[in-house]
N, C-alpha and C. Protein backbone atom coordinates (compact mmCIF):
# COMPACT_ATOMS: atom_id res chain seq x y z
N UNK A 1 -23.30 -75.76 -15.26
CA UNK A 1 -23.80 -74.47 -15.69
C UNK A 1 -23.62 -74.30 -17.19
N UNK A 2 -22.64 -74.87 -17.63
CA UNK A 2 -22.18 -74.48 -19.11
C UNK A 2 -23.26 -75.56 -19.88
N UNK A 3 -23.55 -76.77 -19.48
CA UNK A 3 -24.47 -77.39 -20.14
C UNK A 3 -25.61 -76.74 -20.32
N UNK A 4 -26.24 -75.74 -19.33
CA UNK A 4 -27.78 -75.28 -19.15
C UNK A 4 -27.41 -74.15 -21.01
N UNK A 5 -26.31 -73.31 -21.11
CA UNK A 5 -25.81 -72.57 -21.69
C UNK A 5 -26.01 -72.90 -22.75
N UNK A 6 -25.41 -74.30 -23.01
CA UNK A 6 -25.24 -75.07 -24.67
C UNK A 6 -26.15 -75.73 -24.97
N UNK A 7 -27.25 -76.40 -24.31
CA UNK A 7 -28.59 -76.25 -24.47
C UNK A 7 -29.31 -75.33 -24.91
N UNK A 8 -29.26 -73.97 -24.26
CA UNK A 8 -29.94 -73.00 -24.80
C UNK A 8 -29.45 -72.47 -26.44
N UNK A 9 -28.21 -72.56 -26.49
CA UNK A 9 -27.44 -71.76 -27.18
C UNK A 9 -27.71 -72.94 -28.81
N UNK A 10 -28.21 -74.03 -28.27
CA UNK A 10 -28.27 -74.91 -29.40
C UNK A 10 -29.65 -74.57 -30.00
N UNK A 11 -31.21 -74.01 -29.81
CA UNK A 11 -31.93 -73.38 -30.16
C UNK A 11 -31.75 -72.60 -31.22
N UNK A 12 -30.82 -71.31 -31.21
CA UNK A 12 -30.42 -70.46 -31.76
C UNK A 12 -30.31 -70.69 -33.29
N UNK A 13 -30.70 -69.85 -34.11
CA UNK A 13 -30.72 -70.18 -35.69
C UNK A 13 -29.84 -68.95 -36.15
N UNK A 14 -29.29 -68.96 -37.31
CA UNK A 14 -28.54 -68.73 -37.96
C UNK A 14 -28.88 -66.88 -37.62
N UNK A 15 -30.13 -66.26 -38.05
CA UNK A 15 -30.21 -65.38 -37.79
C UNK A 15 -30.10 -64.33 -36.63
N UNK A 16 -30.61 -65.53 -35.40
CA UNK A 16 -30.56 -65.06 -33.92
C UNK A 16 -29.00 -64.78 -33.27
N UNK A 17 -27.93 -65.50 -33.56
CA UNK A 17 -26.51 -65.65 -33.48
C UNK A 17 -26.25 -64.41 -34.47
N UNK A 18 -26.37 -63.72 -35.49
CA UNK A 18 -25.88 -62.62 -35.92
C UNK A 18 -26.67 -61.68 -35.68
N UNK A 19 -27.51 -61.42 -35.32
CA UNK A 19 -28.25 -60.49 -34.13
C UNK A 19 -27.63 -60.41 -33.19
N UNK A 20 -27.30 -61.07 -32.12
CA UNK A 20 -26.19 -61.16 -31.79
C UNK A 20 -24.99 -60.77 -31.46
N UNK A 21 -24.49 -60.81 -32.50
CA UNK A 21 -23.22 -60.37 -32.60
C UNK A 21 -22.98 -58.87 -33.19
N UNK A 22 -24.42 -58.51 -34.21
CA UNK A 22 -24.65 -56.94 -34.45
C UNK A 22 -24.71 -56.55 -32.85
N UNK A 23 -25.37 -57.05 -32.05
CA UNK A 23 -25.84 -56.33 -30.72
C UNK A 23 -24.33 -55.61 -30.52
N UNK A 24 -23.36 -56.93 -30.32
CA UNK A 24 -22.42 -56.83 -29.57
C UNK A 24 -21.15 -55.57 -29.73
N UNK A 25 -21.46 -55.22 -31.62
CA UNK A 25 -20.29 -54.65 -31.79
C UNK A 25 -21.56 -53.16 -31.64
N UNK A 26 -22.61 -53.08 -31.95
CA UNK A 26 -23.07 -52.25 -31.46
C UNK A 26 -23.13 -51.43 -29.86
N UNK A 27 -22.42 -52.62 -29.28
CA UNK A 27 -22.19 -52.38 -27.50
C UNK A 27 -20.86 -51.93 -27.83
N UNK A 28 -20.26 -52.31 -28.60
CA UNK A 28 -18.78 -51.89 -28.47
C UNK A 28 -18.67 -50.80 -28.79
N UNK A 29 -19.23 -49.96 -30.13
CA UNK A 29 -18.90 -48.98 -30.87
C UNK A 29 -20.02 -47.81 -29.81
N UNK A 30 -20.50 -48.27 -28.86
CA UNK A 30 -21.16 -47.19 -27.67
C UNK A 30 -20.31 -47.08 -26.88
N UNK A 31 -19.52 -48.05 -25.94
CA UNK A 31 -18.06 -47.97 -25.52
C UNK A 31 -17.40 -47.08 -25.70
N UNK A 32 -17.09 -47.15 -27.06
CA UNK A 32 -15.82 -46.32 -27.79
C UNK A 32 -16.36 -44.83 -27.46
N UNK A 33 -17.75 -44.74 -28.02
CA UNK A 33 -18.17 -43.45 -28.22
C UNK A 33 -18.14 -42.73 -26.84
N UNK A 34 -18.57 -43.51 -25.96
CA UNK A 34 -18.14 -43.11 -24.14
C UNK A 34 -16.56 -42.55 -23.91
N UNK A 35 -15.84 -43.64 -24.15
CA UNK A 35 -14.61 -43.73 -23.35
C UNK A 35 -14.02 -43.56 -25.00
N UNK A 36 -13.67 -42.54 -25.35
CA UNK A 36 -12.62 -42.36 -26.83
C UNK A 36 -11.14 -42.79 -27.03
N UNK A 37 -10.62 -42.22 -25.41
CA UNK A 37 -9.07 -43.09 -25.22
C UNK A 37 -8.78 -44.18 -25.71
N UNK A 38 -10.10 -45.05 -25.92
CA UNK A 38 -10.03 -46.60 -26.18
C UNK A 38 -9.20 -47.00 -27.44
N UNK A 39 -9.90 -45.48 -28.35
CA UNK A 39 -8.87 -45.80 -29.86
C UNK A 39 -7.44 -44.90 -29.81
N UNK A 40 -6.89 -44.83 -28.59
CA UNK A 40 -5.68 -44.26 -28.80
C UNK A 40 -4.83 -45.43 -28.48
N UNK A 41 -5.56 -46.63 -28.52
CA UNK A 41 -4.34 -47.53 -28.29
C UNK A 41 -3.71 -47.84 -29.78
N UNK A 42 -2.38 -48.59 -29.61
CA UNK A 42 -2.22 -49.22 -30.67
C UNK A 42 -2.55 -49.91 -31.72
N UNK A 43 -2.60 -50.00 -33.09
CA UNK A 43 -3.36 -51.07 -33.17
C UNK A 43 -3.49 -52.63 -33.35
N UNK A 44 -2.17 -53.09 -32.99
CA UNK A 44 -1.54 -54.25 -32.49
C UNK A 44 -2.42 -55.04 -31.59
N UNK A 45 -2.62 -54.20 -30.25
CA UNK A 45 -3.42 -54.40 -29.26
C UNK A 45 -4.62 -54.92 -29.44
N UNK A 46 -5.18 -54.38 -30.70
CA UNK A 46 -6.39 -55.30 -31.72
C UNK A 46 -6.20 -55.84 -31.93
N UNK A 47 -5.10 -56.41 -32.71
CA UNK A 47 -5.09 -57.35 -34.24
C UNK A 47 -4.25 -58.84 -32.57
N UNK A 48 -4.44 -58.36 -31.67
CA UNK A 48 -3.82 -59.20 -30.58
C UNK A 48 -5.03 -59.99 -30.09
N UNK A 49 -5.95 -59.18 -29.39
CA UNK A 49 -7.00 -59.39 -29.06
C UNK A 49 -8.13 -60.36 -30.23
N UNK A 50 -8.26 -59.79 -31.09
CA UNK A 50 -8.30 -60.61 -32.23
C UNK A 50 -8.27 -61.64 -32.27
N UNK A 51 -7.03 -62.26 -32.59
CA UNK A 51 -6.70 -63.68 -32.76
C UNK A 51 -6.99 -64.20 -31.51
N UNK A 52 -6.65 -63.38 -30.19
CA UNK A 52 -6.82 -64.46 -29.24
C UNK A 52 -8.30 -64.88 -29.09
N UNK A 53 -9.41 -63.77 -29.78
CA UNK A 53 -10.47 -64.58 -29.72
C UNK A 53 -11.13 -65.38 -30.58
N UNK A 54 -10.39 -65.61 -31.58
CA UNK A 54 -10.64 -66.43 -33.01
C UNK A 54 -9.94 -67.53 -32.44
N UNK A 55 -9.24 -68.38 -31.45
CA UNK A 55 -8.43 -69.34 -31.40
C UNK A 55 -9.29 -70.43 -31.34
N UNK A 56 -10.07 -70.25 -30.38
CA UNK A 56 -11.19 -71.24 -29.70
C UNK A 56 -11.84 -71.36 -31.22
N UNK A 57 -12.52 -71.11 -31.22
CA UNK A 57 -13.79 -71.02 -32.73
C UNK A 57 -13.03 -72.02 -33.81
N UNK A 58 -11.66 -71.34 -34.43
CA UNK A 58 -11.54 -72.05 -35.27
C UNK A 58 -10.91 -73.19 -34.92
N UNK A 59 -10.35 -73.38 -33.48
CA UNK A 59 -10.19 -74.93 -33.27
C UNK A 59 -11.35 -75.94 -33.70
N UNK A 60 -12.54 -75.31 -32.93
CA UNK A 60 -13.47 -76.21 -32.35
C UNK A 60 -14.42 -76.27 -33.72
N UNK A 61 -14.34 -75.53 -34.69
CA UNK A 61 -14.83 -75.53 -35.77
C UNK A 61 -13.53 -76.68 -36.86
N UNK A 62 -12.38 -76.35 -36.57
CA UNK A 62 -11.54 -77.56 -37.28
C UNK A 62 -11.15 -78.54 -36.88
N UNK A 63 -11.86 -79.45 -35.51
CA UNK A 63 -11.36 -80.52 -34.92
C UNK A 63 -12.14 -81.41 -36.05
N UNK A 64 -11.50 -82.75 -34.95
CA UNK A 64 -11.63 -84.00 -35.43
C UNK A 64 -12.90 -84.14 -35.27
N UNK A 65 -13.39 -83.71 -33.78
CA UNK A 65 -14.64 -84.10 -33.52
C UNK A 65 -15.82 -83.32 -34.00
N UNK A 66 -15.32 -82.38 -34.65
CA UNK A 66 -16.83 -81.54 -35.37
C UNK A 66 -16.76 -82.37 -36.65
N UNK A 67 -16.25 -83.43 -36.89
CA UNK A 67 -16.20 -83.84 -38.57
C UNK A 67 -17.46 -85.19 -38.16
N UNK A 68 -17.54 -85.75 -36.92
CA UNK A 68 -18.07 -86.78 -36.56
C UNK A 68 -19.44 -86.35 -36.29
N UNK A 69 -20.76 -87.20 -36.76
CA UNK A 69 -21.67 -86.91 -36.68
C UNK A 69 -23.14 -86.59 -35.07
């Protein structure tokens, strides 16, 4: 399943991937605007969330094997 994914996902140009990701925080900041409690959390709880989703990326962006052609 993840192959059909990274196939598709390999199409994608520079512009379509930050479209994208505008979508996404645009989904988020509708979230917030729904459910407001959301920003009564800490803000730890971010800067947590955060990194845990930057881990992957900048591995796989600083391996060995993204240096290989």
């Amino acid at each position: 399943m993840w192959d059909f994914f990274d196939r598709r996902a390999r199409g994608l140009g520079i512009l379509d991937i930050k479209l994208a990701q505008a979508a996404a925080i645009f989904f988020a900041l509708a979230i917030v605007k729904l459910v407001p409690q959301i920003m009564e959390l800490n803000i730890w709880w971010f800067v947590l969330l955060a990194v845990l989703c930057a881990v992957k990326p900048f591995a796989t962006f600083y391996s060995r094997k993204a240096d290989s052609p």
